[in-house]
PDB file of N, CA and C in Angstrom:
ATOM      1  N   UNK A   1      17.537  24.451   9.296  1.00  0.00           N
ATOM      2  CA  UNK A   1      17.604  22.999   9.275  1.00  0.00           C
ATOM      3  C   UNK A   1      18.784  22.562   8.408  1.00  0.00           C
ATOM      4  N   UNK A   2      19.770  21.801   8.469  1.00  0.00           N
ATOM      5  CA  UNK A   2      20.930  21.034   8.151  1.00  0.00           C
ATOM      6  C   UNK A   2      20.212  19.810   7.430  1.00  0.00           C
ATOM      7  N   UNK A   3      20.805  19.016   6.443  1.00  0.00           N
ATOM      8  CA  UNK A   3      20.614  18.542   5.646  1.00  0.00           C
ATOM      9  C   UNK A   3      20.094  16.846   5.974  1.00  0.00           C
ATOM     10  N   UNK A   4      20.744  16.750   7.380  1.00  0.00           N
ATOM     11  CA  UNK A   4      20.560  15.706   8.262  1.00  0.00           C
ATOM     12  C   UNK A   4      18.744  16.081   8.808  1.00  0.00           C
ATOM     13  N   UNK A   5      18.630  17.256   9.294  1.00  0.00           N
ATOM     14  CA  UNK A   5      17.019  17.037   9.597  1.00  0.00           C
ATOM     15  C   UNK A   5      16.614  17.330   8.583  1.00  0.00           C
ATOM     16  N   UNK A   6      16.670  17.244   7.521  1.00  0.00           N
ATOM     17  CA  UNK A   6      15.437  17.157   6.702  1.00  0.00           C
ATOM     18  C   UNK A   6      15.506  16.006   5.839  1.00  0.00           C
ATOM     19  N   UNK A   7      16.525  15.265   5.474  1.00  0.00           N
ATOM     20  CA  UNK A   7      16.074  13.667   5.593  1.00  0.00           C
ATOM     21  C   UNK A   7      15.234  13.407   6.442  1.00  0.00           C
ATOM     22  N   UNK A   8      15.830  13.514   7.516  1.00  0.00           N
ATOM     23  CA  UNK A   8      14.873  12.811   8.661  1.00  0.00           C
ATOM     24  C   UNK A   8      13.056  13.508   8.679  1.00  0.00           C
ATOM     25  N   UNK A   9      13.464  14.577   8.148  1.00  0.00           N
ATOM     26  CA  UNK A   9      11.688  15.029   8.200  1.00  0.00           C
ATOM     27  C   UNK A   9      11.079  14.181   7.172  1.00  0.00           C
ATOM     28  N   UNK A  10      11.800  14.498   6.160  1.00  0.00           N
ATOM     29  CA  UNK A  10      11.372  13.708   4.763  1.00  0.00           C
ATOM     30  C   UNK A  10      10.998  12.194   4.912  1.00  0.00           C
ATOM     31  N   UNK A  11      12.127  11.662   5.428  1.00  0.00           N
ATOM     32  CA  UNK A  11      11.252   9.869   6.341  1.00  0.00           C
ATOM     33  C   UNK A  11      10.435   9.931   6.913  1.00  0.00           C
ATOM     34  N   UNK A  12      10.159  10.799   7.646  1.00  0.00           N
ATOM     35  CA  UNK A  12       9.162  10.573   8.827  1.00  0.00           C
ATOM     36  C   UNK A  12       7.567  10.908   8.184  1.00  0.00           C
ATOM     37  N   UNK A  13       7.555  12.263   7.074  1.00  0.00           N
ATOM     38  CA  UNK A  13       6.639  12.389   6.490  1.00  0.00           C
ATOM     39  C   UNK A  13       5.965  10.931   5.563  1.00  0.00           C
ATOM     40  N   UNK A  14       7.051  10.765   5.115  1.00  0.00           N
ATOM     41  CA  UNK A  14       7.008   9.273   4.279  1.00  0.00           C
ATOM     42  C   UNK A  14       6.396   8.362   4.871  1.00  0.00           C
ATOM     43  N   UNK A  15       6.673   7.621   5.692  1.00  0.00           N
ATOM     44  CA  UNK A  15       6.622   6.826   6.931  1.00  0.00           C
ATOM     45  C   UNK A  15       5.094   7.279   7.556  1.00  0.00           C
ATOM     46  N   UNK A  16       4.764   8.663   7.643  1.00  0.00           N
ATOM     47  CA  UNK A  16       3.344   8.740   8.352  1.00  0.00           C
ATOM     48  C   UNK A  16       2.224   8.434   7.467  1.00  0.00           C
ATOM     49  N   UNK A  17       2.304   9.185   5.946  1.00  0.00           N
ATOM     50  CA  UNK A  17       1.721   8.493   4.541  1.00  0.00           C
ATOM     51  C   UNK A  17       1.455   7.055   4.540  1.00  0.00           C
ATOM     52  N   UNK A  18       2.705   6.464   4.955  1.00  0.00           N
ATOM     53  CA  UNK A  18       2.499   4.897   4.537  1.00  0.00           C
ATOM     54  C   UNK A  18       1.469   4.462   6.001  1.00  0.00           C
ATOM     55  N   UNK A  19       1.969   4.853   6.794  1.00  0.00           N
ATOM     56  CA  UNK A  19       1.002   4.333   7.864  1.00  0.00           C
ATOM     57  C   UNK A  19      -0.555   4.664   7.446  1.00  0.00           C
ATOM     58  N   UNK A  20      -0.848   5.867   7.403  1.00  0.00           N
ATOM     59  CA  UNK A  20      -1.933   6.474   7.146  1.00  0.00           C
ATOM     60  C   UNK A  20      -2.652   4.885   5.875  1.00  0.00           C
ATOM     61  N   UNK A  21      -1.874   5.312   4.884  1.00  0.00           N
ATOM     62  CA  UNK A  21      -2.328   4.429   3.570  1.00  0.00           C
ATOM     63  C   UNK A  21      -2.430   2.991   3.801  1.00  0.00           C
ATOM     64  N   UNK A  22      -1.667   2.600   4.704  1.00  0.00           N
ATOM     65  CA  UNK A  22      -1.920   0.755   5.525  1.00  0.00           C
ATOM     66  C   UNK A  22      -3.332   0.899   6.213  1.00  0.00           C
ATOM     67  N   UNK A  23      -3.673   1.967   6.845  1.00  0.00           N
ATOM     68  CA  UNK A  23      -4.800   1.793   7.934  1.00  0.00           C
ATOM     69  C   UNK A  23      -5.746   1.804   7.241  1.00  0.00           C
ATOM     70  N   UNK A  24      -5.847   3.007   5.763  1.00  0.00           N
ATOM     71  CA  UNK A  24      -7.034   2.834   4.971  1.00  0.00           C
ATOM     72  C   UNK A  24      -7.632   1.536   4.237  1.00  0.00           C
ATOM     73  N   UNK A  25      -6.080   0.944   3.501  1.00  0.00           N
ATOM     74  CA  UNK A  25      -5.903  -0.505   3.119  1.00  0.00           C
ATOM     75  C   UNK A  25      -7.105  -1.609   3.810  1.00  0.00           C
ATOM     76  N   UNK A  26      -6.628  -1.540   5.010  1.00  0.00           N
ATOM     77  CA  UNK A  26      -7.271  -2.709   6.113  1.00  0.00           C
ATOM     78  C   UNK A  26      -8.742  -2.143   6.111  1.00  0.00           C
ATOM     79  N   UNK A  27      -9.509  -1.436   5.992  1.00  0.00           N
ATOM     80  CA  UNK A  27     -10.599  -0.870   5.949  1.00  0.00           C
ATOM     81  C   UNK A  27     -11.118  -1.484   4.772  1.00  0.00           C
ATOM     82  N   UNK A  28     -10.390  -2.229   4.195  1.00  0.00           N
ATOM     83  CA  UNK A  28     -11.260  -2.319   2.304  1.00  0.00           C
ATOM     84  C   UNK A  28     -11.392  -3.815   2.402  1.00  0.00           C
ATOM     85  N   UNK A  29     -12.651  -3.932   1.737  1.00  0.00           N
ATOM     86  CA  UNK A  29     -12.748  -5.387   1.209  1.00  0.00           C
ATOM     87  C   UNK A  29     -12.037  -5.944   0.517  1.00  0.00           C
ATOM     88  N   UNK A  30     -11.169  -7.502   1.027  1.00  0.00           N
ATOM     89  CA  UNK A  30     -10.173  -8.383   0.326  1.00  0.00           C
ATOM     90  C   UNK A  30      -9.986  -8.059  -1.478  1.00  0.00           C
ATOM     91  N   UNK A  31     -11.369  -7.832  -2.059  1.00  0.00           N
ATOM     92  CA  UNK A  31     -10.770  -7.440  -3.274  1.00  0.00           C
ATOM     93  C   UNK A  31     -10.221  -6.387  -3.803  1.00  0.00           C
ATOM     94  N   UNK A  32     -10.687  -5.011  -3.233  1.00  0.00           N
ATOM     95  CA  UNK A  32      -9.830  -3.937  -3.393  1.00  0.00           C
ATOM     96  C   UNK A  32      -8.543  -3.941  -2.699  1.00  0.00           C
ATOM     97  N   UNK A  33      -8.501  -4.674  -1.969  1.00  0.00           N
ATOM     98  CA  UNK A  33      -7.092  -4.767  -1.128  1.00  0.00           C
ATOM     99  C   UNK A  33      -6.265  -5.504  -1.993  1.00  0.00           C
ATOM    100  N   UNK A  34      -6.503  -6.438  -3.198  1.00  0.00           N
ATOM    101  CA  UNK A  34      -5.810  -7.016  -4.095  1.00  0.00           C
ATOM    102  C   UNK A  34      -5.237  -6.029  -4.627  1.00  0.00           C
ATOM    103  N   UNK A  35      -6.176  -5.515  -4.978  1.00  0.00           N
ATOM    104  CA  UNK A  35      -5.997  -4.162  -6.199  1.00  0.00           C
ATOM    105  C   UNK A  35      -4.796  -2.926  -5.726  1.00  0.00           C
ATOM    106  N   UNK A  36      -4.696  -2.786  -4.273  1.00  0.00           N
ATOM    107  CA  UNK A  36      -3.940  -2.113  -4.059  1.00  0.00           C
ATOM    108  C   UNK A  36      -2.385  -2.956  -3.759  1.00  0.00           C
ATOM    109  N   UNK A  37      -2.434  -3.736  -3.926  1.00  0.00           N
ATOM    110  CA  UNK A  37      -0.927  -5.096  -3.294  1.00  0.00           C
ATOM    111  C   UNK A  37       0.212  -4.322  -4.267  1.00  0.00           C
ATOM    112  N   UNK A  38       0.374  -4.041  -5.464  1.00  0.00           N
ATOM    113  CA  UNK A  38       1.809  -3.423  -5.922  1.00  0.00           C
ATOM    114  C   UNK A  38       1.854  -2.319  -5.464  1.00  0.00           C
ATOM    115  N   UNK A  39       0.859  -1.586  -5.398  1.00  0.00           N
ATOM    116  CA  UNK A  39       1.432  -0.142  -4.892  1.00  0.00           C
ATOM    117  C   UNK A  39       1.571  -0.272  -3.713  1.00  0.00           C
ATOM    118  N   UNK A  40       0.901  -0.836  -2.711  1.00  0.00           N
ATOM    119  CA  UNK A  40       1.505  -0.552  -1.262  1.00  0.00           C
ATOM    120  C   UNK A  40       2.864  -1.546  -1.051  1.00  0.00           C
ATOM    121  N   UNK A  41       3.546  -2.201  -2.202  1.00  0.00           N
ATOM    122  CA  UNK A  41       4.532  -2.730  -2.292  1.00  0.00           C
ATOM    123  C   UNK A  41       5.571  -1.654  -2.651  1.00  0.00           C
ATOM    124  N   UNK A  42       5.112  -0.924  -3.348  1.00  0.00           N
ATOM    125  CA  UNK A  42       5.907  -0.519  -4.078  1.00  0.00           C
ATOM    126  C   UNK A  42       6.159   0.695  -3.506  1.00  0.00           C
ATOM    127  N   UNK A  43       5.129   1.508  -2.459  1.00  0.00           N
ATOM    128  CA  UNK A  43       5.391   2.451  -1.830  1.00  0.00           C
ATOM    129  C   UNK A  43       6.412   1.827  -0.350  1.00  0.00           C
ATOM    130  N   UNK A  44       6.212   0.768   0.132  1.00  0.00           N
ATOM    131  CA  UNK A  44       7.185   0.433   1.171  1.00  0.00           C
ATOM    132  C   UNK A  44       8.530   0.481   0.967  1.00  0.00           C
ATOM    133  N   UNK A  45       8.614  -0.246  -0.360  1.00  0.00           N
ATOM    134  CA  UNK A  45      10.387  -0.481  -0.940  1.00  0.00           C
ATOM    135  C   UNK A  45      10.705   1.118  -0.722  1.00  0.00           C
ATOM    136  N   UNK A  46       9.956   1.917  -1.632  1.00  0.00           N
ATOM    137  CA  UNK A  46      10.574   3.325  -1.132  1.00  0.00           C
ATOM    138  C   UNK A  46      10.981   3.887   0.313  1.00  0.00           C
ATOM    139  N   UNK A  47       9.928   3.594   1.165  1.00  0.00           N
ATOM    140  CA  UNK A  47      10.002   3.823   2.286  1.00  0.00           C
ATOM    141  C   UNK A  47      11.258   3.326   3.109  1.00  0.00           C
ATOM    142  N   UNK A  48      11.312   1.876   3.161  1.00  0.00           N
ATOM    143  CA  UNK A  48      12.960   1.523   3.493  1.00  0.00           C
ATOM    144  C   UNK A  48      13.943   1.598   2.785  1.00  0.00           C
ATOM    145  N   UNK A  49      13.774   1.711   1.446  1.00  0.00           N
ATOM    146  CA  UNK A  49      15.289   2.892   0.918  1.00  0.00           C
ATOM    147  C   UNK A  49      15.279   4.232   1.569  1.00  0.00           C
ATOM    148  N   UNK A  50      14.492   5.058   1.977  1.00  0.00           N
ATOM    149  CA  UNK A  50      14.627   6.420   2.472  1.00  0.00           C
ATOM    150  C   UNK A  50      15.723   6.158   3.820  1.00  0.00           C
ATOM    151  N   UNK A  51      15.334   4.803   4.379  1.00  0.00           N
ATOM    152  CA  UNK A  51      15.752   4.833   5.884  1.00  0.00           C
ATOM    153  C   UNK A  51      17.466   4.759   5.327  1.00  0.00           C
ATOM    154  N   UNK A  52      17.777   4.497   4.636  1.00  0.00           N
ATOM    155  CA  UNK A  52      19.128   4.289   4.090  1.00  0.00           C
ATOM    156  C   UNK A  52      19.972   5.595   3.268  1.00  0.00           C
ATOM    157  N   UNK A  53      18.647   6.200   2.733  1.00  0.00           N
ATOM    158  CA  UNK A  53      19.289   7.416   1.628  1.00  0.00           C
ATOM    159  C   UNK A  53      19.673   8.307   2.638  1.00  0.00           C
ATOM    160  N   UNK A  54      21.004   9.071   2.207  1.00  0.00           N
ATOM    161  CA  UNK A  54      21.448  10.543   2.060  1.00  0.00           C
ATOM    162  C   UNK A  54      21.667  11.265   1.396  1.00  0.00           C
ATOM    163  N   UNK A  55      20.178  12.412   1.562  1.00  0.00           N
ATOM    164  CA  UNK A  55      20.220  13.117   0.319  1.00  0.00           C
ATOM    165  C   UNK A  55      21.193  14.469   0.733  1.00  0.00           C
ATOM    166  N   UNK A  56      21.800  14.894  -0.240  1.00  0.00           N
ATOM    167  CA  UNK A  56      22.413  15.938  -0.448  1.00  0.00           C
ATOM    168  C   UNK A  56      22.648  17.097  -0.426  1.00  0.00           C
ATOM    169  N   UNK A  57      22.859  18.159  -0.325  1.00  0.00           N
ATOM    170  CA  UNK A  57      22.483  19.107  -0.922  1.00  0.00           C
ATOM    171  C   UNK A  57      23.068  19.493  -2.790  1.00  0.00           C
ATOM    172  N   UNK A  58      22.497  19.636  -3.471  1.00  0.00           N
ATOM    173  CA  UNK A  58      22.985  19.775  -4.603  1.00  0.00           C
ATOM    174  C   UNK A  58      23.155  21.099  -5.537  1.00  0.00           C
TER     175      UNK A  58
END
């Protein structure tokens, strides 16, 4: 694998997490769903920086 597919694996893994973690989200009563609002904020921002990053090899 070249450095190009494994970004791309690395998003996509990312990306299936976040889906996964939205579907559980919607399953919860409005107040635990409060409780989770920065982190599933805070896991998205990551998520669309990935769509942008190129990581390296270093």
């Amino acid at each position: 694998m070249n450095t190009n597919d494994l970004n791309m694996a690395l998003y996509e893994k990312m990306a299936a997490e976040q889906d996964k973690y939205r579907d559980w989200l919607k399953s919860q009563p409005p107040e635990e769903i409060l409780h989770h609002t920065y982190e599933y904020t805070i896991r998205e921002d990551i998520v669309m920086a990935m769509e942008e990053l190129e990581l390296t090899d270093a």
